[in-house]
PDB file of N, CA and C in Angstrom:
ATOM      1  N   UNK A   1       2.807-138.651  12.345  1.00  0.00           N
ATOM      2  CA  UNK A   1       1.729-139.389  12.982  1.00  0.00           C
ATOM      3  C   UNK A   1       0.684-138.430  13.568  1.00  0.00           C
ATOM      4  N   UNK A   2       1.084-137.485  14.566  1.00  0.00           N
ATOM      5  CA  UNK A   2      -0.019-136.195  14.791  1.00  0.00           C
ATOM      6  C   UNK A   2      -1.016-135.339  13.799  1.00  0.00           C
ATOM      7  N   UNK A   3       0.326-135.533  12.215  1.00  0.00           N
ATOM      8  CA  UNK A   3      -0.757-134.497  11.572  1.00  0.00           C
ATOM      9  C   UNK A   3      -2.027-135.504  11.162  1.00  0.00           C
ATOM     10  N   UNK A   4      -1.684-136.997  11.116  1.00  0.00           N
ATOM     11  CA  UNK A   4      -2.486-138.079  10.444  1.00  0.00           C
ATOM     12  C   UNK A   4      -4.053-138.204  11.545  1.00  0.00           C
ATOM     13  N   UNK A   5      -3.818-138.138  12.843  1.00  0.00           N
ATOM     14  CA  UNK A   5      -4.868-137.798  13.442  1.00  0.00           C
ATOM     15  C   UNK A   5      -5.035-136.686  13.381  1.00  0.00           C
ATOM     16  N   UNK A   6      -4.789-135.594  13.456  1.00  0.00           N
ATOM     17  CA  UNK A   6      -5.566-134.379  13.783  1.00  0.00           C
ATOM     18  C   UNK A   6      -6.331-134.296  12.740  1.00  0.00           C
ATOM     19  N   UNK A   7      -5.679-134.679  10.852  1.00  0.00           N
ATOM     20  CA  UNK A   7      -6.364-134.809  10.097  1.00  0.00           C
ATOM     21  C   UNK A   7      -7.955-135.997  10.150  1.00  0.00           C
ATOM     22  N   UNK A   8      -7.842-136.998  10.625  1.00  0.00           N
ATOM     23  CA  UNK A   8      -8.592-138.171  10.822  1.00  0.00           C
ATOM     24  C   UNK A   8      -9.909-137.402  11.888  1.00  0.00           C
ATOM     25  N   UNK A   9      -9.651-136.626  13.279  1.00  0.00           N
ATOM     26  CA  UNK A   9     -10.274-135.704  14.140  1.00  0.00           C
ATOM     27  C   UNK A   9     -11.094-134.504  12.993  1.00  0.00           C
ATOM     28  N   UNK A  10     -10.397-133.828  12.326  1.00  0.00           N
ATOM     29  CA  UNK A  10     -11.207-133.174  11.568  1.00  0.00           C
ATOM     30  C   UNK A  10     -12.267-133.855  10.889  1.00  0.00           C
ATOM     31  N   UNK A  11     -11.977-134.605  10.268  1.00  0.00           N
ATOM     32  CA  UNK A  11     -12.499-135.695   9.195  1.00  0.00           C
ATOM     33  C   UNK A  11     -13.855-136.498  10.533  1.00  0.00           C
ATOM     34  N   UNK A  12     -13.627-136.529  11.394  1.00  0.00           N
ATOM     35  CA  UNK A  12     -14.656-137.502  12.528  1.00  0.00           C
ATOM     36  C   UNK A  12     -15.691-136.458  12.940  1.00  0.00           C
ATOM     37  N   UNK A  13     -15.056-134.884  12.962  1.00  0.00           N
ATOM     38  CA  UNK A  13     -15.679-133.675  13.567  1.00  0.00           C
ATOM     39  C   UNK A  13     -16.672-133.191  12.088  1.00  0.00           C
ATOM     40  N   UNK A  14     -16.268-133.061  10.705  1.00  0.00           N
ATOM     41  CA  UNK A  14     -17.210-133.202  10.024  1.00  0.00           C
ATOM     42  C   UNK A  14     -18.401-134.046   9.613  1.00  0.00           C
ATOM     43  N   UNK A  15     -18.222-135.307   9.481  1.00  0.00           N
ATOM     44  CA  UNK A  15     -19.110-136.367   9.743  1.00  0.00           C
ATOM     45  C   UNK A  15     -19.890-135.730  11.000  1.00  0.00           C
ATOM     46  N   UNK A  16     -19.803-135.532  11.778  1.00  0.00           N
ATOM     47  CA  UNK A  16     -20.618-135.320  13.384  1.00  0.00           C
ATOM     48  C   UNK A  16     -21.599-134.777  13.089  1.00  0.00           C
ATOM     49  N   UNK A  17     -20.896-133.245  12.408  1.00  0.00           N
ATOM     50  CA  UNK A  17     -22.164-132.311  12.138  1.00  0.00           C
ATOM     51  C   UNK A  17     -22.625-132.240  10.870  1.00  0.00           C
ATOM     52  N   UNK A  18     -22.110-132.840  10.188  1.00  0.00           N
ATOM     53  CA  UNK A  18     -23.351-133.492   9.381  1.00  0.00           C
ATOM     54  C   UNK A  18     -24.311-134.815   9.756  1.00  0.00           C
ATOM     55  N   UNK A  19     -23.952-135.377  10.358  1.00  0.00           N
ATOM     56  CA  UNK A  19     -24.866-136.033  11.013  1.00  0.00           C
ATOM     57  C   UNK A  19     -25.873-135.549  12.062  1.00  0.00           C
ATOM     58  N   UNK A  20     -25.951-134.467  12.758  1.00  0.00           N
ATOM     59  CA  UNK A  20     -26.736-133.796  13.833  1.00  0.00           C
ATOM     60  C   UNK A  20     -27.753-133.088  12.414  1.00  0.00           C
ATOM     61  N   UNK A  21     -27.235-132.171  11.789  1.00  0.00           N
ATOM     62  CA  UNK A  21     -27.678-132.065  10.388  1.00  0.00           C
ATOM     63  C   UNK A  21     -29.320-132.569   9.953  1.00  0.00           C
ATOM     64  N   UNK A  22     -28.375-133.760   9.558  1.00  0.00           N
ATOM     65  CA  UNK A  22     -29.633-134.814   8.793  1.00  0.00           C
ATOM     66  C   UNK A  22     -30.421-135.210  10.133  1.00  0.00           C
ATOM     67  N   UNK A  23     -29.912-135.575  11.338  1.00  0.00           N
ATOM     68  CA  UNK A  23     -30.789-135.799  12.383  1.00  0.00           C
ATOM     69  C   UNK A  23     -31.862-134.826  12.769  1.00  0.00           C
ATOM     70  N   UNK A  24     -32.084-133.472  12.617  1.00  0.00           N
ATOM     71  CA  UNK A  24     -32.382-132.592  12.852  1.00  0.00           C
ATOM     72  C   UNK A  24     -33.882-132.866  11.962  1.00  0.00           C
ATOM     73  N   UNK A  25     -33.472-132.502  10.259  1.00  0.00           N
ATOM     74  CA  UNK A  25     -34.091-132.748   9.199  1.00  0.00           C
ATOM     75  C   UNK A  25     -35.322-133.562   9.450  1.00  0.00           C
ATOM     76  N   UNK A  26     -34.467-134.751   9.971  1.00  0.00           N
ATOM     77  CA  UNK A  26     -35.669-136.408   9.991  1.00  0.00           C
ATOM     78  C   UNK A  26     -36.510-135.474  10.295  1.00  0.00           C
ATOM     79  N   UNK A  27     -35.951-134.602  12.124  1.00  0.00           N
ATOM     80  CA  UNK A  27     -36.885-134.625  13.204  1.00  0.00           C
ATOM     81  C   UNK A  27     -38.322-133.851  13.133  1.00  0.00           C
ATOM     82  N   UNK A  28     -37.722-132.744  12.036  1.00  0.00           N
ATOM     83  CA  UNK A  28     -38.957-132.169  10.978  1.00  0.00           C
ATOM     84  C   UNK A  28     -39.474-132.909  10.923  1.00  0.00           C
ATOM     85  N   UNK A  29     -39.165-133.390   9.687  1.00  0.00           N
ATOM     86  CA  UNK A  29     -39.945-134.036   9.009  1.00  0.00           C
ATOM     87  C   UNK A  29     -41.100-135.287   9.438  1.00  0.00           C
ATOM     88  N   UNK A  30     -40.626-135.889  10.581  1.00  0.00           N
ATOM     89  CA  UNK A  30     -41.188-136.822  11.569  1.00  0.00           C
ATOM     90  C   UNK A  30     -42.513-136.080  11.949  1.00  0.00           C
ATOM     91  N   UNK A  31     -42.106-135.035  12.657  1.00  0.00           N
ATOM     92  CA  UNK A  31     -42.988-133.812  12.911  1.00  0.00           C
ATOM     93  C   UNK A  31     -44.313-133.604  12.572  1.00  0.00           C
ATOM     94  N   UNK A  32     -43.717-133.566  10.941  1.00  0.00           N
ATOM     95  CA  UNK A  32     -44.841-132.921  10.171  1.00  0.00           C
ATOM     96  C   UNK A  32     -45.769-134.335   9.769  1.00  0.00           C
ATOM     97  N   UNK A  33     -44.857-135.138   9.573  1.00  0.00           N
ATOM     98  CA  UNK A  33     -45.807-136.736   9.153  1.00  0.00           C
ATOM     99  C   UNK A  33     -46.647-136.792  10.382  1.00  0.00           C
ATOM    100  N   UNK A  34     -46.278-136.800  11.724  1.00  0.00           N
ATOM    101  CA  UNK A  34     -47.206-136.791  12.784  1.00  0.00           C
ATOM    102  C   UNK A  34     -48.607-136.223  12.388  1.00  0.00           C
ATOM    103  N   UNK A  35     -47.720-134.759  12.154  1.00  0.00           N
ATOM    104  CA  UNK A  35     -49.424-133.659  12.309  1.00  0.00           C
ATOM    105  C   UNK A  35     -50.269-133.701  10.854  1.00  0.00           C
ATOM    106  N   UNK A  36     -49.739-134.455   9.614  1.00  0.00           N
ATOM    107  CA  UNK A  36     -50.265-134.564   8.980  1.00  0.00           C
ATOM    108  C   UNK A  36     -50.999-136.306   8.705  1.00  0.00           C
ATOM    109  N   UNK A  37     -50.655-137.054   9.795  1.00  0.00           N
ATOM    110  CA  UNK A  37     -51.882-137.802  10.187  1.00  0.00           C
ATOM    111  C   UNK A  37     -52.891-138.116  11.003  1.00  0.00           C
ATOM    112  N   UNK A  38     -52.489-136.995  11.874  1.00  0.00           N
ATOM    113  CA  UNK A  38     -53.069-137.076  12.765  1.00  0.00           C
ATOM    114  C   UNK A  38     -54.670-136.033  11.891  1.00  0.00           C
ATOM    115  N   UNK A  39     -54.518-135.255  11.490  1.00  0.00           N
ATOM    116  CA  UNK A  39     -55.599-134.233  10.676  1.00  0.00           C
ATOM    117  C   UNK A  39     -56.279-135.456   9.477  1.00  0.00           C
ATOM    118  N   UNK A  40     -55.160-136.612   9.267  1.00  0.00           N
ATOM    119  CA  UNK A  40     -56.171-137.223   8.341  1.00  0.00           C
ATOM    120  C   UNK A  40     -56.797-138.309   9.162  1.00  0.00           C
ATOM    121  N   UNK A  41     -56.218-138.569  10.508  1.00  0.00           N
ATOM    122  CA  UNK A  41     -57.351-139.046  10.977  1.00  0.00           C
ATOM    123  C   UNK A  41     -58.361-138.883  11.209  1.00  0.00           C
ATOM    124  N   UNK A  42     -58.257-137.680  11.612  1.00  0.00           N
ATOM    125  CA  UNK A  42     -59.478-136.463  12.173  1.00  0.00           C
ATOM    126  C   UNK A  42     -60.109-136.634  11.196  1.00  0.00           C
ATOM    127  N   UNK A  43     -60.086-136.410   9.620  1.00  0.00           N
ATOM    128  CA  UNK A  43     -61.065-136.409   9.055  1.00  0.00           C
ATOM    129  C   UNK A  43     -61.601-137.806   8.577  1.00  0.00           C
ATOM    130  N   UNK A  44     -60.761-138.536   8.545  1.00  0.00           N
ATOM    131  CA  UNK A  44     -61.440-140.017   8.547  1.00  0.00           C
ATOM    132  C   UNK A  44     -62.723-140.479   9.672  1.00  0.00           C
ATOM    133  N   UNK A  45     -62.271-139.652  10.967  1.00  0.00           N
ATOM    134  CA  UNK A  45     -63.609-139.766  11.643  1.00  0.00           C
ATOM    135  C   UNK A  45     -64.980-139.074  11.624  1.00  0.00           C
ATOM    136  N   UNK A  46     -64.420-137.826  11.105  1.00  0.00           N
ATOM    137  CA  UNK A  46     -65.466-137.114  10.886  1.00  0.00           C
ATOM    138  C   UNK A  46     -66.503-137.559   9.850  1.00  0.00           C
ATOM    139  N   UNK A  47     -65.521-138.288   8.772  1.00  0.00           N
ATOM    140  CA  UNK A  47     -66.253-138.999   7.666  1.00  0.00           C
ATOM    141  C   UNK A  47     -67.150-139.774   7.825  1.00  0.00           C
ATOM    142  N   UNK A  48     -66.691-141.089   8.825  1.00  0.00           N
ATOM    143  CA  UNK A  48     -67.011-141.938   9.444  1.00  0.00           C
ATOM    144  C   UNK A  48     -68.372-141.925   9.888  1.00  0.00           C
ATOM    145  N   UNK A  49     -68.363-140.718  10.989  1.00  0.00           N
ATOM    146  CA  UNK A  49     -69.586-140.277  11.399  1.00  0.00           C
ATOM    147  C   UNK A  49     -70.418-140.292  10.754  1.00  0.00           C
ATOM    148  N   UNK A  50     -70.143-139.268  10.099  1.00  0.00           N
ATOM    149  CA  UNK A  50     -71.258-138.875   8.749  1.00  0.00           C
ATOM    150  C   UNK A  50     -71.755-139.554   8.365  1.00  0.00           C
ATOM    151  N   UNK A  51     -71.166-140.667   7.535  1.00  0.00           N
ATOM    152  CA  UNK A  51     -71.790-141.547   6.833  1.00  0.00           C
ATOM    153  C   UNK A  51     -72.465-142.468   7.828  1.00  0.00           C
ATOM    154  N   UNK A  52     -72.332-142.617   9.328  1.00  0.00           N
ATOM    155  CA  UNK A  52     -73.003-143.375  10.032  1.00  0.00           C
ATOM    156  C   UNK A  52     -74.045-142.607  10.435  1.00  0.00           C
ATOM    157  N   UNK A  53     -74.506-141.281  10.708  1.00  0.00           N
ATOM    158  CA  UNK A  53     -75.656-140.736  10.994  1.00  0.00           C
ATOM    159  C   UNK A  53     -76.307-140.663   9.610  1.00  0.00           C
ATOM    160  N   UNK A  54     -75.906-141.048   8.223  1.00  0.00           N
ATOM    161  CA  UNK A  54     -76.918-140.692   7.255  1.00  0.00           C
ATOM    162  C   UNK A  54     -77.772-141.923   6.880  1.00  0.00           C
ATOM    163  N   UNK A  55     -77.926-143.520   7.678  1.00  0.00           N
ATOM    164  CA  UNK A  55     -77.923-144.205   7.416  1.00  0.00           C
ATOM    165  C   UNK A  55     -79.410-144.667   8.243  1.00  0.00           C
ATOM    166  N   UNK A  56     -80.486-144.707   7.418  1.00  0.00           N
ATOM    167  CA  UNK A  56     -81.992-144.473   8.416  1.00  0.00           C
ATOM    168  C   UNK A  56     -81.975-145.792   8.473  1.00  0.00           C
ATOM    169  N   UNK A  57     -81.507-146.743   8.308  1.00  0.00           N
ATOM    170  CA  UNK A  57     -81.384-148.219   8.726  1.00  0.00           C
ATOM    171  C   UNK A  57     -80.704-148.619  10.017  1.00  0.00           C
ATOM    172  N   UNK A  58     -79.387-147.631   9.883  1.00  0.00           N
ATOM    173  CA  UNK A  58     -79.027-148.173  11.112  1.00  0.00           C
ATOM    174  C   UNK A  58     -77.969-149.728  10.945  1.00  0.00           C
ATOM    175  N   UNK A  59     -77.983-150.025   9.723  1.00  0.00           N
ATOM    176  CA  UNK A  59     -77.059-151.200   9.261  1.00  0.00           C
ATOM    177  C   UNK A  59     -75.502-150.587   9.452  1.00  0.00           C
ATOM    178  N   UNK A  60     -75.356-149.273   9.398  1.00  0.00           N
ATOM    179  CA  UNK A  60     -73.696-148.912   9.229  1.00  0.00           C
ATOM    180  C   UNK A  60     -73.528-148.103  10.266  1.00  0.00           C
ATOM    181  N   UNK A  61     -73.485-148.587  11.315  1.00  0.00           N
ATOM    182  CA  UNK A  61     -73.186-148.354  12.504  1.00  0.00           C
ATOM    183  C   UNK A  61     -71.553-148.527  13.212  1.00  0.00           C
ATOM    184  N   UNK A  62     -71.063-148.589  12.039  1.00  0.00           N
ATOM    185  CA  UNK A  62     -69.129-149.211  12.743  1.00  0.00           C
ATOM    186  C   UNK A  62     -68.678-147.849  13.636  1.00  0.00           C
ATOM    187  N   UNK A  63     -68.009-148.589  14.336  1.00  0.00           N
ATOM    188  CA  UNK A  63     -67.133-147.760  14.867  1.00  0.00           C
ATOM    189  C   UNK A  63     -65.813-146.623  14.161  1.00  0.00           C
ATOM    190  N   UNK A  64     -65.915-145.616  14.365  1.00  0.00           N
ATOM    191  CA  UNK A  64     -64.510-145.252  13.770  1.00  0.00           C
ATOM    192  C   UNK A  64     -63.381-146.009  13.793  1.00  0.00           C
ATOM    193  N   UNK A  65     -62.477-146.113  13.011  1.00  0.00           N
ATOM    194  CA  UNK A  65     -61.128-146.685  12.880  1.00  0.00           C
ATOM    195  C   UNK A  65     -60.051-145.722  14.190  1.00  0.00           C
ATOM    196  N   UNK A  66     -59.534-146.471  15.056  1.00  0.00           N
ATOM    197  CA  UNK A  66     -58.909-146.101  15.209  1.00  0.00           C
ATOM    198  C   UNK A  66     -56.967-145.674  15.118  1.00  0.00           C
ATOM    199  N   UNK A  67     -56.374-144.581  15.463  1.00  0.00           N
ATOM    200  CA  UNK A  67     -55.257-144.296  14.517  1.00  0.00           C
ATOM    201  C   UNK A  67     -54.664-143.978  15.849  1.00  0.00           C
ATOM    202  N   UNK A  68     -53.286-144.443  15.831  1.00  0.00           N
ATOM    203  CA  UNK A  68     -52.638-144.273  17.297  1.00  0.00           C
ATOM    204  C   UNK A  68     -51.615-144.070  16.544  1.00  0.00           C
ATOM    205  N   UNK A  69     -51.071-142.432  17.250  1.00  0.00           N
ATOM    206  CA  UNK A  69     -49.673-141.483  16.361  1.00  0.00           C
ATOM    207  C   UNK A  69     -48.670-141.516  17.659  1.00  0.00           C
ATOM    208  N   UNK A  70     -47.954-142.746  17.719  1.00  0.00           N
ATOM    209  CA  UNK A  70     -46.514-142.613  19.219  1.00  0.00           C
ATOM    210  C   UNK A  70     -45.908-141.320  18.686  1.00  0.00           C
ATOM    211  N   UNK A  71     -45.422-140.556  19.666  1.00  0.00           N
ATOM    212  CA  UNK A  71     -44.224-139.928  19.594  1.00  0.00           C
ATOM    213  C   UNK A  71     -43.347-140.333  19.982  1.00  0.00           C
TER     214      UNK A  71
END
């Protein structure tokens, strides 16, 4: 019966750290999706702009879109 848990404990202790593992990974990766929308927001506004100061009418006046990145 002892060796059946200690075996089952090993077996719970691998799962663990492979799970901290892949948790880790996401946390990259989360990371990088952040900072890589946050730069395409940035340039979505910059765009934005642009095309609203090139406009001698004055008809395309919108506001930028805004992009809200929770951490």
């Amino acid at each position: 019966m002892k060796e059946k848990l200690e075996q089952r404990l090993q077996s719970l202790k691998s799962e663990y750290e492979a799970g901290q593992k892949m948790l880790a990974e996401l946390e990259a990766k989360q990371a990088n999706l952040r900072e890589t929308l946050l730069r395409i927001s940035g340039a979505i506004q910059v765009l934005e702009e642009t095309l609203g100061e090139g406009t001698d009418t004055g008809e395309n006046n919108t506001q930028p879109s805004e992009v809200v990145v929770e951490s």
